[in-house]
Protein backbone atom coordinates (compact mmCIF):
# COMPACT_ATOMS: atom_id res chain seq x y z
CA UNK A 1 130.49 40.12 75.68
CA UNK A 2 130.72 40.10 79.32
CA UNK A 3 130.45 43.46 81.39
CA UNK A 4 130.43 44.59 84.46
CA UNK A 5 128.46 47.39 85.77
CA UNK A 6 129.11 49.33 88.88
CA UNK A 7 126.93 51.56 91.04
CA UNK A 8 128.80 54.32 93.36
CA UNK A 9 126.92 54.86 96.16
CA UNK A 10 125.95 58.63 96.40
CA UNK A 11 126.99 59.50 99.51
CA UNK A 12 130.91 59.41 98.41
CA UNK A 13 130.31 61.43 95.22
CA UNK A 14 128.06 63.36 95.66
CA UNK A 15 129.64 64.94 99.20
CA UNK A 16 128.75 68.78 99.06
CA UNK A 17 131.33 71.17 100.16
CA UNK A 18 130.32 74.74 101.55
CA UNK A 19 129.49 77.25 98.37
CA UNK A 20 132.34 79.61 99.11
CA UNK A 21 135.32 76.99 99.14
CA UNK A 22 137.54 77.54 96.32
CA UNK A 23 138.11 75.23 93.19
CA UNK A 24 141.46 74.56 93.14
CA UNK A 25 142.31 73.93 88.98
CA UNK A 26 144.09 70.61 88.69
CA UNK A 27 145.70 68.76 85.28
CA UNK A 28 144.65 65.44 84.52
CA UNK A 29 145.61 62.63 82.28
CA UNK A 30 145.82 58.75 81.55
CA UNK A 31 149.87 59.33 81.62
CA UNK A 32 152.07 62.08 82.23
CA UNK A 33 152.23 64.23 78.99
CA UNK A 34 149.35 62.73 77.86
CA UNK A 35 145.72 64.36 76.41
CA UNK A 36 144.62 65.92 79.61
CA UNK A 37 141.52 67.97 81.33
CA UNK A 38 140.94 70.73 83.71
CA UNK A 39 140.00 69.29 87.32
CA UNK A 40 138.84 71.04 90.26
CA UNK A 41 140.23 70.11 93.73
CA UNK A 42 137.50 71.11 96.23
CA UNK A 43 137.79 69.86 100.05
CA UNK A 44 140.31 67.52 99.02
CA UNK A 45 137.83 65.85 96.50
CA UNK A 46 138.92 65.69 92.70
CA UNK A 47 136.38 66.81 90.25
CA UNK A 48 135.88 66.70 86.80
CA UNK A 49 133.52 67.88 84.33
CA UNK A 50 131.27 64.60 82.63
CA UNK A 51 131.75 65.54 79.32
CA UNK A 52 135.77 66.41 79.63
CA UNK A 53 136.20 62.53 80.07
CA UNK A 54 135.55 62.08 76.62
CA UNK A 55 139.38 63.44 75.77
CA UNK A 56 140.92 60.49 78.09
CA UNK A 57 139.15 57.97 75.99
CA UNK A 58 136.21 57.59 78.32
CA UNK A 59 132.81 57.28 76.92
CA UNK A 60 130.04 58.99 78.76
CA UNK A 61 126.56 59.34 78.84
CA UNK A 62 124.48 61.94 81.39
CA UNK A 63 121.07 60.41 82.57
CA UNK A 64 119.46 63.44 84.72
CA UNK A 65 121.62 63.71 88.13
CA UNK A 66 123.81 61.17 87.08
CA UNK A 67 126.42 60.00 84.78
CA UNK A 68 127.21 56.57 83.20
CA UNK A 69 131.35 56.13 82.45
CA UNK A 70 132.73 53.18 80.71
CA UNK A 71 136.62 52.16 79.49
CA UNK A 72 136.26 49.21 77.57
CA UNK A 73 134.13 46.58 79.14
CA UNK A 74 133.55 48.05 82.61
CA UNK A 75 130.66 50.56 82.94
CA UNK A 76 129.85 52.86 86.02
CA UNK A 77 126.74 54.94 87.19
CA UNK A 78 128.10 57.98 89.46
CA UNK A 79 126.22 60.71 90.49
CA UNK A 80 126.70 64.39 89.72
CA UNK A 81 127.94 67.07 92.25
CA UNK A 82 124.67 68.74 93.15
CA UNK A 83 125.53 72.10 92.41
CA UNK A 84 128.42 71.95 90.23
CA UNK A 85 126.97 69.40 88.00
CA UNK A 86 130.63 67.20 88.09
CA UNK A 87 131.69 63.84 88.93
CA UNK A 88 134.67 63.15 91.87
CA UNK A 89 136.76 61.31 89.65
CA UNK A 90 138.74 59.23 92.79
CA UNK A 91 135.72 56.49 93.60
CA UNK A 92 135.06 56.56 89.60
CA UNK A 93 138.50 55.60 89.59
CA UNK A 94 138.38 52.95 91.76
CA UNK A 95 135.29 51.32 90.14
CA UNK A 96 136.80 51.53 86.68
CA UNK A 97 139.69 49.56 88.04
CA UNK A 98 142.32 52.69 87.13
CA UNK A 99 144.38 54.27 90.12
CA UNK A 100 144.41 58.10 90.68
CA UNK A 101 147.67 59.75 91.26
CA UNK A 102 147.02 63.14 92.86
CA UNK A 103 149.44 65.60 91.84
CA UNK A 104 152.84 66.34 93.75
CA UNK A 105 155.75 69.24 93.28
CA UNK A 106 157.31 66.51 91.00
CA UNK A 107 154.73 65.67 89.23
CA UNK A 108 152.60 68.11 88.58
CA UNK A 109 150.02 66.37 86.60
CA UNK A 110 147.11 64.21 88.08
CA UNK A 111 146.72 60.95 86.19
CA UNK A 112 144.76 58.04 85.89
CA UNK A 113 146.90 54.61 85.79
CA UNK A 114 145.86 50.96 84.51
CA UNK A 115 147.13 48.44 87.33
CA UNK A 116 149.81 46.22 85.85
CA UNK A 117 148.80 42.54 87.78
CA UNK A 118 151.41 40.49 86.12
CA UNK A 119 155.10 40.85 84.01
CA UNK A 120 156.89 37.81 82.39
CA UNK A 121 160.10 37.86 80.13
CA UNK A 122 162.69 35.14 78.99
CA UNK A 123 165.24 35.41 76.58
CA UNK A 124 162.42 34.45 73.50
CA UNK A 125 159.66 36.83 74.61
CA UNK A 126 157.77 38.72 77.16
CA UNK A 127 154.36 39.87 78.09
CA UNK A 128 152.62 41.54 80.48
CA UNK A 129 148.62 41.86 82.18
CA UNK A 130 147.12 45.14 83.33
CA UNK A 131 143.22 46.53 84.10
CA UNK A 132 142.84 48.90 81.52
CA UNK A 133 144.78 49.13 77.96
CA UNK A 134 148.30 51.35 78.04
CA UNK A 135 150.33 53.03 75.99
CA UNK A 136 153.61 50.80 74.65
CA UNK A 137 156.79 52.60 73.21
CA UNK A 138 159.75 50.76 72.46
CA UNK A 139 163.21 51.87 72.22
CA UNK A 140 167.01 50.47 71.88
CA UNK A 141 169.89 51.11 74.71
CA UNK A 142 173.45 49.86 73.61
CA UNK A 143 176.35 48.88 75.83
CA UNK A 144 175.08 46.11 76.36
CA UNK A 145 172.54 46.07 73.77
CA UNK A 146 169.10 45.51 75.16
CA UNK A 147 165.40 45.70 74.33
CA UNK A 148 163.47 48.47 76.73
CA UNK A 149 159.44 48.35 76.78
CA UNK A 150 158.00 51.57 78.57
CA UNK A 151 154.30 50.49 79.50
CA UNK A 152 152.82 54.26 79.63
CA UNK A 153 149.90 54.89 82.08
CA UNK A 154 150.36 52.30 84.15
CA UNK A 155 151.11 51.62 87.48
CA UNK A 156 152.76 48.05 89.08
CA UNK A 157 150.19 47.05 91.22
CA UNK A 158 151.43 45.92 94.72
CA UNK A 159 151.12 42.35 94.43
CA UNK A 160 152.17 42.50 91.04
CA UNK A 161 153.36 38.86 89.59
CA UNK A 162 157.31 39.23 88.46
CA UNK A 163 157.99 36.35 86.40
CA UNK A 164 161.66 37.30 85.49
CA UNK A 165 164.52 35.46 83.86
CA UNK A 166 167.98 36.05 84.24
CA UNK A 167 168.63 39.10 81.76
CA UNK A 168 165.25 40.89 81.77
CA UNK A 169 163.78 43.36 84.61
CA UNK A 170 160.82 45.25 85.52
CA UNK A 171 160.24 48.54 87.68
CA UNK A 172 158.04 51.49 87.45
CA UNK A 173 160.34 53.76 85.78
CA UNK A 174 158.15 56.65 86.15
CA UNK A 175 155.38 57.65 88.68
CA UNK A 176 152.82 56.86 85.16
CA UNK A 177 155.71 54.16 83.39
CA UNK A 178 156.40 50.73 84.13
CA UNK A 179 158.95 49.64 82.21
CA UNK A 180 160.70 45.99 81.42
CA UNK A 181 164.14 45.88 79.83
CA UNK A 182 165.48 42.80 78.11
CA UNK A 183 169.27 42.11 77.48
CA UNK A 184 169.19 41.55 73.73
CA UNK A 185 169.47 42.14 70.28
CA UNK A 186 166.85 40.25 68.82
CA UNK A 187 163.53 42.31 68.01
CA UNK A 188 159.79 41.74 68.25
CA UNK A 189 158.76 39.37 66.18
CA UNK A 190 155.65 41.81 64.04
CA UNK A 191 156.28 44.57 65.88
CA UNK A 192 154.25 46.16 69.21
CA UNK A 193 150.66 47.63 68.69
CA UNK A 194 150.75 51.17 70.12
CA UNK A 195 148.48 50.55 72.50
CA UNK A 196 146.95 46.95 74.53
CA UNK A 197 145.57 45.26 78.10
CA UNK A 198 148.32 42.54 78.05
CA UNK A 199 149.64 40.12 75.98
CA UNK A 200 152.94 38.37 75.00
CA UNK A 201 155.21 38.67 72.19
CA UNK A 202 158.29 36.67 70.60
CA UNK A 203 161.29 37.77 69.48
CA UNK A 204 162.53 37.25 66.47
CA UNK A 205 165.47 34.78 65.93
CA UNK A 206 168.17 36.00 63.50
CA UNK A 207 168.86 33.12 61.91
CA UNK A 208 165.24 32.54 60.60
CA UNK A 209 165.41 31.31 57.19
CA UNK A 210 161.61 30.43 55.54
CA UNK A 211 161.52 27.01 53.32
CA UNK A 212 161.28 29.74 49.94
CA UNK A 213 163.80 31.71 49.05
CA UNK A 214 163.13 35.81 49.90
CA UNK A 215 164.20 38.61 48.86
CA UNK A 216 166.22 40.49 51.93
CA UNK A 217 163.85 42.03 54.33
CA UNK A 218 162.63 45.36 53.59
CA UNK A 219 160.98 47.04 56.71
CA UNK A 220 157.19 46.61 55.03
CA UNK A 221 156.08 44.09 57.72
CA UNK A 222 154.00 47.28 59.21
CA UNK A 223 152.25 49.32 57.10
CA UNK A 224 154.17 53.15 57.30
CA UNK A 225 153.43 55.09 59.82
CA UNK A 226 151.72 58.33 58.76
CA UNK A 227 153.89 61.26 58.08
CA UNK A 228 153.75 63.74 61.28
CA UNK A 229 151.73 67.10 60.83
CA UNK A 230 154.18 70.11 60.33
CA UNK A 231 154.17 72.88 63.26
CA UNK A 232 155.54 76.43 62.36
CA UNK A 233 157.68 78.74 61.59
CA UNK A 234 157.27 81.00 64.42
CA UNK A 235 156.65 84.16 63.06
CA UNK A 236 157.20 88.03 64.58
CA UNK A 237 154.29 89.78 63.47
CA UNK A 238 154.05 93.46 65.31
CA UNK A 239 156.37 95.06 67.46
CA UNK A 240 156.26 97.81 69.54
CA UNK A 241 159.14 99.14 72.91
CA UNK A 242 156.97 97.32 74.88
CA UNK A 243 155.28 94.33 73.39
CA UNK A 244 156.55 91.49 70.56
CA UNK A 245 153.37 89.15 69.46
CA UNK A 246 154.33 86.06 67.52
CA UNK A 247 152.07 83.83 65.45
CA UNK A 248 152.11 80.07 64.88
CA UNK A 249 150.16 78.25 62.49
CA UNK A 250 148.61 75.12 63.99
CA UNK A 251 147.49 71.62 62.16
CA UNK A 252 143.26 71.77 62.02
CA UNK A 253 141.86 70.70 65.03
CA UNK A 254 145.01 71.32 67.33
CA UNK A 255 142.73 74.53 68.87
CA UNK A 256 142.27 72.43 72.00
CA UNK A 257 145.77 70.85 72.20
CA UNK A 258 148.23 73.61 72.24
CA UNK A 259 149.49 75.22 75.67
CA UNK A 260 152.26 77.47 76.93
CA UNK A 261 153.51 76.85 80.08
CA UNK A 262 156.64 78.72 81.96
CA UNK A 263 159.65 76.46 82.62
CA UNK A 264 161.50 79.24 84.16
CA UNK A 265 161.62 83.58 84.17
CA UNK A 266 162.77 83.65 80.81
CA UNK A 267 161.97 80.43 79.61
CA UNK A 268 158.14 79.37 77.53
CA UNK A 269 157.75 75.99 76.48
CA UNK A 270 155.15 75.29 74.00
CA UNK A 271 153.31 71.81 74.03
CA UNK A 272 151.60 70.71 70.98
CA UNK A 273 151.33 66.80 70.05
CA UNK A 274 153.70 64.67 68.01
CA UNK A 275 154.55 67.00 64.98
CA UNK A 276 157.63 67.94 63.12
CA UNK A 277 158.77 71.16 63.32
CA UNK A 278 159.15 73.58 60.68
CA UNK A 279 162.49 76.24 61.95
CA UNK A 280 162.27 80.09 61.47
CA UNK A 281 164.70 80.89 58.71
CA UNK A 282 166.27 84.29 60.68
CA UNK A 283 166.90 84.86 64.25
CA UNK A 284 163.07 86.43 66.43
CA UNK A 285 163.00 89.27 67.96
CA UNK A 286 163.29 89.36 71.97
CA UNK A 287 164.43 85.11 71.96
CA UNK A 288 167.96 84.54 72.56
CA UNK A 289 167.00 80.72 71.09
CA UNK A 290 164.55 78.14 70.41
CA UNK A 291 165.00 74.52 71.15
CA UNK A 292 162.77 71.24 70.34
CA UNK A 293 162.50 68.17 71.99
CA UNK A 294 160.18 65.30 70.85
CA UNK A 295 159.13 61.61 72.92
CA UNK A 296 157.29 60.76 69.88
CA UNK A 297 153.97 61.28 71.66
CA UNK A 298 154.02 65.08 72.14
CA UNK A 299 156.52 67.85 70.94
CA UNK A 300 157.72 70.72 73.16
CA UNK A 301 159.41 74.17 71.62
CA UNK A 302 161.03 76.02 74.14
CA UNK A 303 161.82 79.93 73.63
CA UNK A 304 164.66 81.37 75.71
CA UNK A 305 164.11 85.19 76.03
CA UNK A 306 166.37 87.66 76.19
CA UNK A 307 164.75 88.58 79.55
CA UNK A 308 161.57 87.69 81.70
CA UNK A 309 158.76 88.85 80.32
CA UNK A 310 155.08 88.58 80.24
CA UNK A 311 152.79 86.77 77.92
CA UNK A 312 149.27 87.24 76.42
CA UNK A 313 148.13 84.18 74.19
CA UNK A 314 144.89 83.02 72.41
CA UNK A 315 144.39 80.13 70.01
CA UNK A 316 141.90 80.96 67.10
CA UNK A 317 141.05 78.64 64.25
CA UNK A 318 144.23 77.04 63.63
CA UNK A 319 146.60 79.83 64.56
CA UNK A 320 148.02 80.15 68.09
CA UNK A 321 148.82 84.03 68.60
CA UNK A 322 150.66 84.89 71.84
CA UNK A 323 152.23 88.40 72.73
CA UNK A 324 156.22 89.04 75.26
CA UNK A 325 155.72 91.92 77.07
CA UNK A 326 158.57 93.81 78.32
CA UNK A 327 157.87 94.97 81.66
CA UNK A 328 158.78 98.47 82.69
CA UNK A 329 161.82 97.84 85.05
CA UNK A 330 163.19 101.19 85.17
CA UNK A 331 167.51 101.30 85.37
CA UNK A 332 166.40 96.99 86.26
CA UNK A 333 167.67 97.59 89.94
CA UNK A 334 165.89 96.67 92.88
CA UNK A 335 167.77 99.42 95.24
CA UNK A 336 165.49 102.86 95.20
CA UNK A 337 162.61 101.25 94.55
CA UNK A 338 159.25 102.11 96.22
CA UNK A 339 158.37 98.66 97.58
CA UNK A 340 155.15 98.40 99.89
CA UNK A 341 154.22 95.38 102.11
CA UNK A 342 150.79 95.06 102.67
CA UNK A 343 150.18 92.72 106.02
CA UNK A 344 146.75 91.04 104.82
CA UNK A 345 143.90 91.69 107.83
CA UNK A 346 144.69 93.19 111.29
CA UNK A 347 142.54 95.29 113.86
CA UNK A 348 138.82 94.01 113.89
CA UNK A 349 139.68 91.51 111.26
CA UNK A 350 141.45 88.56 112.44
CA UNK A 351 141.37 87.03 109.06
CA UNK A 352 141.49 82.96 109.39
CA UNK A 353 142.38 81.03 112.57
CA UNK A 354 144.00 78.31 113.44
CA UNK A 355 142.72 74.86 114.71
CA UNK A 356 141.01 75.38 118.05
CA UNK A 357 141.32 79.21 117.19
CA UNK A 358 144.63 80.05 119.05
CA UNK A 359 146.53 81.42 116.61
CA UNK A 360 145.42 84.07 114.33
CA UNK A 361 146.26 85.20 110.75
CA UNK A 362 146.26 88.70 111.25
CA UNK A 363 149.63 88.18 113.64
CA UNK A 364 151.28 85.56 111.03
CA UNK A 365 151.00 88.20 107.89
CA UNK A 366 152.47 90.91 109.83
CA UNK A 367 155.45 88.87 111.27
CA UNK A 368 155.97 87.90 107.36
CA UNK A 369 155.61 91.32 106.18
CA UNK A 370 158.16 92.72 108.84
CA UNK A 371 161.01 89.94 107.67
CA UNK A 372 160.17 90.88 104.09
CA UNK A 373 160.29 94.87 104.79
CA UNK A 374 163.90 94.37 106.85
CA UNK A 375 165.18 92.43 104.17
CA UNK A 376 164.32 94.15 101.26
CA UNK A 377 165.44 97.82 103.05
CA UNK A 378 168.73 96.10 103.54
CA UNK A 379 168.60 95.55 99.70
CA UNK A 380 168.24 98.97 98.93
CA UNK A 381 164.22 99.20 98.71
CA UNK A 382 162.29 102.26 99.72
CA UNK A 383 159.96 100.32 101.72
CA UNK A 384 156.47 101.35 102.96
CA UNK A 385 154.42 98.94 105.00
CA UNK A 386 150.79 99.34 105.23
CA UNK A 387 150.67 98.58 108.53
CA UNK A 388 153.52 98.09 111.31
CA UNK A 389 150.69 97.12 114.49
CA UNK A 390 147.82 95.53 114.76
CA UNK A 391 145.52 98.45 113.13
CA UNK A 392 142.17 97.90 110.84
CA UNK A 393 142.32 99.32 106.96
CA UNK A 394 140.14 98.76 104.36
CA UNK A 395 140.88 97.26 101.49
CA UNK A 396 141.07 99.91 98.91
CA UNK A 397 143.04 101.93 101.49
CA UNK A 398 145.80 99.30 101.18
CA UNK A 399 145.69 99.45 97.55
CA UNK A 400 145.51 103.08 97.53
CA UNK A 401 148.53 103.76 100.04
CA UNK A 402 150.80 101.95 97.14
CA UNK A 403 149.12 104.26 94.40
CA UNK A 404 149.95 107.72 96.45
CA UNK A 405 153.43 106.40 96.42
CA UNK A 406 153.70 105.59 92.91
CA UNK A 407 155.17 102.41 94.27
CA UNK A 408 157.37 100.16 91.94
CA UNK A 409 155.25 96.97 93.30
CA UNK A 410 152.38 95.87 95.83
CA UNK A 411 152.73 92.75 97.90
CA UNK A 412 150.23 91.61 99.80
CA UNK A 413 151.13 88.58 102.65
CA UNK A 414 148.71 85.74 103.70
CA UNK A 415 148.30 82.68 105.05
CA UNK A 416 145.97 80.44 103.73
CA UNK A 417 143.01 78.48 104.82
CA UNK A 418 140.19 75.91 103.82
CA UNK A 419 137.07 74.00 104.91
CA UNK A 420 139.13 70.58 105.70
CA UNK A 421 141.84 70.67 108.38
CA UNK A 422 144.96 69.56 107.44
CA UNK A 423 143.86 68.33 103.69
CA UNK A 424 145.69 71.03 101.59
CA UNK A 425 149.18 71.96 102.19
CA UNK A 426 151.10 74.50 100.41
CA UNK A 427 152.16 78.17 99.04
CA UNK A 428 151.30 79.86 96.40
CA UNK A 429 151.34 83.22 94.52
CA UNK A 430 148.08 85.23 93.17
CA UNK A 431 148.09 87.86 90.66
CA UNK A 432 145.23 89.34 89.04
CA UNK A 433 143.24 87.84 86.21
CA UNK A 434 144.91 87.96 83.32
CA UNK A 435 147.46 90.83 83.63
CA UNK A 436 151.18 89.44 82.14
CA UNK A 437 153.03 91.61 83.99
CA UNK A 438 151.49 90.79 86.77
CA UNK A 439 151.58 87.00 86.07
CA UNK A 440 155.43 87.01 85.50
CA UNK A 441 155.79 88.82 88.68
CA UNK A 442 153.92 86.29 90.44
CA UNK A 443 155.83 83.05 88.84
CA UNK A 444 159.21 85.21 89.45
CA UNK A 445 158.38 85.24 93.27
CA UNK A 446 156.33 82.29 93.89
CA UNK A 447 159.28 79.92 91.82
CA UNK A 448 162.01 81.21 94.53
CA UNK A 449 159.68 80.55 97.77
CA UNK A 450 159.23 76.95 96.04
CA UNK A 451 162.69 76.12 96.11
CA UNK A 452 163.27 77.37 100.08
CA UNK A 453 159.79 77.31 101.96
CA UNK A 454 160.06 73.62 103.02
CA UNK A 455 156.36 73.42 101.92
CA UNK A 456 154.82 72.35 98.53
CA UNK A 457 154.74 74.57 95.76
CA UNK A 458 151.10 75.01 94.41
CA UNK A 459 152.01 77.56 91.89
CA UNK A 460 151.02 80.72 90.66
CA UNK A 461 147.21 81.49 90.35
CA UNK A 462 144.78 83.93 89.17
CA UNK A 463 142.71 85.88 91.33
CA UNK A 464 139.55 85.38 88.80
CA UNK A 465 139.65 81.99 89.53
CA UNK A 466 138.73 82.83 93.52
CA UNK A 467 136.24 85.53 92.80
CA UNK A 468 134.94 87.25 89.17
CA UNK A 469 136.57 90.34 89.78
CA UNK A 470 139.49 89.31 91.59
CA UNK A 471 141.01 90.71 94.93
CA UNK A 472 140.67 94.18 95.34
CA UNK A 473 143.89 94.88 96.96
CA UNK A 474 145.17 93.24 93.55
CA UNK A 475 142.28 95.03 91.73
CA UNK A 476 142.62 98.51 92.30
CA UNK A 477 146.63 98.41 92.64
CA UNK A 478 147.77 100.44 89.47
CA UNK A 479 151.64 98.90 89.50
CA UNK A 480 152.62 95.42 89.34
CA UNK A 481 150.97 92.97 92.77
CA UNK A 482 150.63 89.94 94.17
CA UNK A 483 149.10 87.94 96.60
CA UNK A 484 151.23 85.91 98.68
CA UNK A 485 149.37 83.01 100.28
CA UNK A 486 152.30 81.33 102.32
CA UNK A 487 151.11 78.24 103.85
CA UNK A 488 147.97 76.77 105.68
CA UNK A 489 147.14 77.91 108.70
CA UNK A 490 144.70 75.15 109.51
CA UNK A 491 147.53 72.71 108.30
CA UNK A 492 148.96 71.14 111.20
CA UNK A 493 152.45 71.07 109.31
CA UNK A 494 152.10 73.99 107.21
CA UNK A 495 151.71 76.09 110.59
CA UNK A 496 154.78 74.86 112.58
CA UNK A 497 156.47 75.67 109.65
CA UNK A 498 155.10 79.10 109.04
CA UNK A 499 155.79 79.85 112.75
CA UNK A 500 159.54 79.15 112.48
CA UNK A 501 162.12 82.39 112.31
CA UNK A 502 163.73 80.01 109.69
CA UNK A 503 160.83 80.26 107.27
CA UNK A 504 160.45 83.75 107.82
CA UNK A 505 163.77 84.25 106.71
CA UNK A 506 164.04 82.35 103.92
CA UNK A 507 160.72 83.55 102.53
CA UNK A 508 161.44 86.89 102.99
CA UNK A 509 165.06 86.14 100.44
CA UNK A 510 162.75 84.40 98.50
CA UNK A 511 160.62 87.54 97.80
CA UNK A 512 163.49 89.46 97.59
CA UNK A 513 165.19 87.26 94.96
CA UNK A 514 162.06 86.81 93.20
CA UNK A 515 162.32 90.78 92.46
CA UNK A 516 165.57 90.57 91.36
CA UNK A 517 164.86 87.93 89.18
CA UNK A 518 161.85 89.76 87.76
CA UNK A 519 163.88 93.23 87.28
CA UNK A 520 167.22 91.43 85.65
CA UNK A 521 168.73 92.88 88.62
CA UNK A 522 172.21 89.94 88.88
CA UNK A 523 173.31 91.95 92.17
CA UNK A 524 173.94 89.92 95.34
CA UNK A 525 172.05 90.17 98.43
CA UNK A 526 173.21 91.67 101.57
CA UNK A 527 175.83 93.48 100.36
């Protein structure tokens, strides 16, 4: 068996950022929706920890400061990150013949993608060529009826070979999905392995007759698929005014495969792979609904709550345990409350500058924190702003000043920074550690500046993941807080943008909204 064996020079993975620049957590998979790792963006490099590779299908074996990777018959030797002991997974990538699609607002999800080199259909068959082996799913479309083939992790490469006839197309469907349609209603002759590097395929014709009489076909040309693994009920198991925990009893093995993720303020969606789910025979406690929806590779339950809410979960044995909490909203308006605006930096501490050092944090936060104090005063918010000038306080002070006040919520405004110029681009929202309400504040906030920045939406992030204890201003603040970090100011882009009165504005609604949203407060603005 023929293999090929590629060296990565060490220079380009084993590039060593600065100790204090942040690891930016990053998803990543051989196709959207597909098993996945943690990654860590650092200096715009993507890294990944050796042994996570193993859950993409990647076999790996550590030799001292290095790392050999192989997919099928290619093998690599890549070096390991110095200090943090990972791989950059981009020039691994490259040598492995796969393509790396860095995440975008659409696509949240990194992914690795076999290069499709060559697609050929006729009206008896079809067949296709790629790098690496990808996932095939087949499906029907009537009106007309026709034959679609979704090749899953994989991307068309660029000089691709289209070998079409009249009746049949190819595309990438998807960012991770190219997919060929035929116009037909003959099927595959033996059916479609689930997954495969290329090949070609007949279809059936319908008026096969064998020299023997048969008896009529019966759908045992495939041996039966296996029966899915059941998932649920969703049980309530303790409730309290302020707090509803629910348990859900996982297949063995699934302690690595189940994750909640937010769709929306009063929306969870739970991913667990292909399964069939078992319904709760009475209506939950604190969910207006659940809904299911299943591609036949993964299965997502959505709960709709009767309101935003936090959530605490943990995954132990086979049981996935997660907890709502109902934050304390008061009569759920946002007029009255004690709001303070914390303008990150100021005084002796410029915070971070831009390129060539003309323009200073310190001035952007408190330009932000102004709009934000004007528009939420005009909302009805007490407002109290930890600084109006450019004065010096200490952290704790800030934190402190929102205490005294028994304030209703701490926000802290930033601008971010990093060691490359101009590679990251972005807002996002911190909260600290793992506090829920905290967290839900946070996604309620940072989800409304995504839709009306102009500027990508990184998401909502914990301060842990910055430094162990957090931020203090975050850390010692005893009522809900965030962390606004709104932008890059050693982002070219990111800092004409954040300059603009129009940003200003609409961040400052954003925040606003974001409050509302968080409170259940359906007022309009600017009344």
């Amino acid at each position: 068996m023929r293999r090929l064996f590629v060296l990565i020079a060490a220079g380009i993975a084993a590039h060593a950022p600065a100790a204090l620049e942040p690891d930016w957590p990053v998803r990543l998979a051989l196709f959207q929706g597909g098993p996945e790792i943690q990654a860590f963006e650092r200096a715009g490099e993507l890294l990944v920890r050796p042994d996570d590779l193993r859950v993409l299908g990647l076999s790996v074996r550590l030799d001292g400061a290095s790392a050999e990777v192989a997919r099928g018959e290619v093998r690599v030797r890549a070096p390991l990150h110095p200090r943090t002991g990972k791989l950059a997974i981009e020039p691994l990538a490259q040598a492995l013949g796969l393509e790396l699609r860095r995440p975008t607002v659409q696509a949240p999800q990194a992914a690795l993608l076999a290069t499709v080199s060559r697609v050929f259909a006729d009206a008896n068959g079809f067949g296709f060529e790629s790098s690496h082996p990808v996932q095939i799913r087949s499906f029907r479309l009537q009106d007309p009826s026709r034959l679609v083939i979704d090749l899953k992790g994989a991307k068309l490469g660029a000089s691709a070979s289209l070998e079409l006839a009249p009746g049949t197309r190819a595309a990438q469907h998807q960012p991770d999905t190219v997919r060929l349609v035929l116009e037909t209603d003959r099927e595959v002759r033996g059916g479609l392995p689930e997954t495969a590097q290329g090949g070609s395929w007949m279809l059936a014709n319908p008026d096969e007759v064998s020299s023997e009489p048969v008896p009529p076909p019966t759908a045992t040309e495939q041996p039966p698929a296996p029966p899915l693994p059941t998932v649920g009920p969703l049980l309530a198991t303790r409730s309290t005014p302020t707090e509803q925990t629910f348990e859900l009893r996982l297949p063995p093995d699934w302690t690595t495969k189940c994750r909640i993720e937010r769709a929306a303020p009063d929306r969870l969606v739970l991913r667990v792979p292909a399964a069939q789910w078992v319904p709760p025979e009475a209506p939950l406690p604190a969910l207006r609904s659940i809904e299911t929806e299943s591609d036949g590779v993964s299965l997502q339950i959505a709960l709709n709550m009767e309101r935003p809410m936090g959530v605490r979960s943990v995954v132990e044995r086979n049981l996935l345990r997660f907890t709502l909490v109902r934050p304390d909203v008061g009569d759920g308006k946002l007029a009255g409350k004690v709001v303070v605006v914390d303008a990150g930096h100021g005084g002796s501490d410029p915070g971070a500058r831009s390129l060539g050092g003309k323009v200073l944090e310190k001035d952007l936060n408190l330009a932000m924190a102004l709009e934000i104090a004007n528009q939420l005063t005009r909302s009805g918010a007490d407002v109290i702003l930890t600084r109006a000038s450019d004065v010096f306080l200490p952290l704790r002070e800030r934190s402190e000043i929102a205490n005294r006040s028994n304030a209703a919520f701490f926000i802290s405004v930033h601008v971010n920074s990093n060691r490359v110029s101009n590679s990251r681009s972005g807002t996002m929202v911190f909260h600290h550690k793992t506090d829920p309400i905290g967290q839900l504040l946070a996604d309620c906030i940072q989800r409304e500046i995504g839709k009306t920045s102009g500027l990508p939406n990184l998401g909502t992030w914990s301060d842990g993941r910055i430094y162990a204890s957090g931020f203090a201003v975050l850390r010692y603040a005893k009522m809900p807080a965030v962390l606004l970090e709104l932008g890059f100011i050693n982002h070219a882009t990111d800092l004409r943008r954040i300059q603009t009165e129009d940003f200003r504005k609409k961040v400052a609604s954003a925040v606003v909204k974001g409050l509302r949203v968080f409170l259940g407060d359906g007022q309009q603005e600017g009344r």
